[in-house]
C-alpha atoms as a PDB file:
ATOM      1  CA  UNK A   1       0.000   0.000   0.000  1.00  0.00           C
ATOM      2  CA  UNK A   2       3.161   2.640   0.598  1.00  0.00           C
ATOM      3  CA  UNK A   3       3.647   2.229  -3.454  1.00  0.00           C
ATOM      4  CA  UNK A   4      -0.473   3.337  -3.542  1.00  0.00           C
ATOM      5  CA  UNK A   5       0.229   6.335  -1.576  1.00  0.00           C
ATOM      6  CA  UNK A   6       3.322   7.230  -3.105  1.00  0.00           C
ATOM      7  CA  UNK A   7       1.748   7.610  -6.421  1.00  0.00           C
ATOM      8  CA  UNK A   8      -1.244   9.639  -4.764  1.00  0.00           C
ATOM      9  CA  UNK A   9       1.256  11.877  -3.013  1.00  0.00           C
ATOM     10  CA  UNK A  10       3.326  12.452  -6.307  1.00  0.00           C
ATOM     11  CA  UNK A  11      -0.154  12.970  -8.280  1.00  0.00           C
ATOM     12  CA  UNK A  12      -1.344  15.862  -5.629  1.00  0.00           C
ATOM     13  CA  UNK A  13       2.231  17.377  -5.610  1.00  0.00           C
ATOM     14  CA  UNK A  14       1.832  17.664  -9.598  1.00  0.00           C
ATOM     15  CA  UNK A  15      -1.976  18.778  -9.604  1.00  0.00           C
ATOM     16  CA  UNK A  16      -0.788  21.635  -6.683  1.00  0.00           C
ATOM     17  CA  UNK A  17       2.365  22.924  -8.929  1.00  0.00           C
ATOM     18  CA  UNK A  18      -0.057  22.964 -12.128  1.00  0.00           C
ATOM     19  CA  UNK A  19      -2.422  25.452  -9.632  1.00  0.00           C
ATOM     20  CA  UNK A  20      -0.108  27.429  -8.173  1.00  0.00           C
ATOM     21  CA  UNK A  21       1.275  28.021 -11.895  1.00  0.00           C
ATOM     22  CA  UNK A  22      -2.204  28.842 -13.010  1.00  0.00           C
ATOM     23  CA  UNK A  23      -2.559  31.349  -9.900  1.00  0.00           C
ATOM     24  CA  UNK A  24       1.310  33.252 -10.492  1.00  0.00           C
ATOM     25  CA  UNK A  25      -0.242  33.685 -14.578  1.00  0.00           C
ATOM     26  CA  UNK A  26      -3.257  34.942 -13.095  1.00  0.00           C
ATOM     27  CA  UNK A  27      -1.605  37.421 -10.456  1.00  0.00           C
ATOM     28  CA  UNK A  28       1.116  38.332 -13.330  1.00  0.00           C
ATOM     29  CA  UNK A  29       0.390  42.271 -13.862  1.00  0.00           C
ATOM     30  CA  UNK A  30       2.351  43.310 -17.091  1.00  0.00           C
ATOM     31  CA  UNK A  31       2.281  46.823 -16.517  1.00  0.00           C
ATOM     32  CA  UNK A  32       3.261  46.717 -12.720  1.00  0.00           C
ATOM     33  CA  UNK A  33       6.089  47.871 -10.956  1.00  0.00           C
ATOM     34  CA  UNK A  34       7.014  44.431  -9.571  1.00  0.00           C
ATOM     35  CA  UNK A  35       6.460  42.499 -13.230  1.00  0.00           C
ATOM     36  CA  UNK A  36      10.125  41.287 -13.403  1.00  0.00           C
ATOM     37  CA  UNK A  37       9.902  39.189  -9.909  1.00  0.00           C
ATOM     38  CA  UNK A  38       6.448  38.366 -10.366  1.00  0.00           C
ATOM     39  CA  UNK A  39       7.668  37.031 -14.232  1.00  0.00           C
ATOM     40  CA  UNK A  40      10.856  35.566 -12.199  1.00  0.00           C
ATOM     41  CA  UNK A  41       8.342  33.505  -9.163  1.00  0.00           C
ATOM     42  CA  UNK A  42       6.249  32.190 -12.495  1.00  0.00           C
ATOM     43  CA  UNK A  43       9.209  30.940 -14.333  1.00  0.00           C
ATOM     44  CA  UNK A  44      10.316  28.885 -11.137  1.00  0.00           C
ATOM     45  CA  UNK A  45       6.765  27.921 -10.723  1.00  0.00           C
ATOM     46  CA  UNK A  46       6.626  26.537 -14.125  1.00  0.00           C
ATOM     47  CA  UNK A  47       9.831  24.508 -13.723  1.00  0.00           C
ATOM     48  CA  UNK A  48       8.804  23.175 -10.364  1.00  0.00           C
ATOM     49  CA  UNK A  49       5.346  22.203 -11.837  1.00  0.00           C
ATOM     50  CA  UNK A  50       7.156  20.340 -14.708  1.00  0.00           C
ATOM     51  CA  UNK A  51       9.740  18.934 -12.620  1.00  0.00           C
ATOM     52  CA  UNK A  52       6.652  17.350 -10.555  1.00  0.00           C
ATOM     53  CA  UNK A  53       4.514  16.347 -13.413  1.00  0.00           C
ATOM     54  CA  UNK A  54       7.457  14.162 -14.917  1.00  0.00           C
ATOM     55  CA  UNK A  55       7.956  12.344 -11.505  1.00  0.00           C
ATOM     56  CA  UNK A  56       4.640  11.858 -10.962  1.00  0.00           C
ATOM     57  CA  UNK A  57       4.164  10.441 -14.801  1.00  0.00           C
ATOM     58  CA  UNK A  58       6.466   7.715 -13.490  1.00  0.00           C
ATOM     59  CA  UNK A  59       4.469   6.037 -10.961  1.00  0.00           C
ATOM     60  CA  UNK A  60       0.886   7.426 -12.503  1.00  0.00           C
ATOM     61  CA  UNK A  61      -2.381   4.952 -13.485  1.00  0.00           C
ATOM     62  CA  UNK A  62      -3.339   5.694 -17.363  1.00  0.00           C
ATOM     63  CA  UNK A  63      -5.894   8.059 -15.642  1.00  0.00           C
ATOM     64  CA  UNK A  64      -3.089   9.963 -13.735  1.00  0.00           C
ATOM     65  CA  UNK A  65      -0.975  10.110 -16.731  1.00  0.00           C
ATOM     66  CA  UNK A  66      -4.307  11.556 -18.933  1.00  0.00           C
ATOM     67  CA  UNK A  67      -4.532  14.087 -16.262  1.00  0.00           C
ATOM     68  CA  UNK A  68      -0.935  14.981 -15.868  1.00  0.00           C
ATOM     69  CA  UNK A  69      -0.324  15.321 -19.871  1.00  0.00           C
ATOM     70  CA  UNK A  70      -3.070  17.657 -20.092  1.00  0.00           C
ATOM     71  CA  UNK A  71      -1.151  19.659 -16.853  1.00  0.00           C
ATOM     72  CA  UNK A  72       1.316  19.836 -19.518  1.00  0.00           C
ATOM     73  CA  UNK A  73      -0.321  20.727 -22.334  1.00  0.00           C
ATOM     74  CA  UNK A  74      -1.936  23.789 -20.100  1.00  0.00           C
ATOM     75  CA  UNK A  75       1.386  24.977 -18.466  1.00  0.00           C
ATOM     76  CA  UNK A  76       2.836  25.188 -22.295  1.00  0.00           C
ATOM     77  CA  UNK A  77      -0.039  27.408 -23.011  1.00  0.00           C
ATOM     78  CA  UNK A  78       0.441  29.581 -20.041  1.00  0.00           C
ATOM     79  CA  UNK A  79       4.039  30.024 -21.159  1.00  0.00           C
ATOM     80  CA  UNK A  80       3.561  30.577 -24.829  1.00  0.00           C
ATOM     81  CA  UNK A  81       0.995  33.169 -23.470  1.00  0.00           C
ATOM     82  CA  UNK A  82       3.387  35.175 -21.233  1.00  0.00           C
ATOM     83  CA  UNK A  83       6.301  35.121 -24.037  1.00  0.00           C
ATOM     84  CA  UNK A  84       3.897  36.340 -26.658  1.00  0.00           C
ATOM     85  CA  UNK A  85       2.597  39.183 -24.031  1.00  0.00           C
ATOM     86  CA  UNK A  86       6.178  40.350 -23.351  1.00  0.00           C
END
């Protein structure tokens, strides 16, 4: 059952980065005054949500994997988005 939970854990820690992605896009203010460390906490975002989508690919049911691949899918979005805004 540890192997279960493992792969639950590494599924929620994937699903979280993908949010907390979607939130730092959300908050990202192009005109602001703070725009370069708000772009700076989204780019480490983004490679923290990656970096926990691929380890959670490796242990994922087809379901989790479905799920996680369209994580990816969305995150490249948000990131073509941002470089196109800039």
């Amino acid at each position: 059952m540890p192997y279960h939970k493992n792969k639950q854990q590494a599924f929620q820690a994937a699903q979280q980065g993908y949010e907390d992605v979607k939130d730092a896009a959300h908050e990202l203010v192009l005109d602001g005054a703070s725009y370069g460390s708000q772009l700076s906490h989204l780019k480490n975002e983004v490679n923290e949500a990656y970096q926990q989508i691929e380890n959670a690919l490796e242990t994922a049911t087809e379901h989790q994997k479905t799920q996680l691949e369209r994580f990816k899918n969305d995150l490249s979005s948000i990131v073509n988005e941002i470089n196109q805004q800039q």
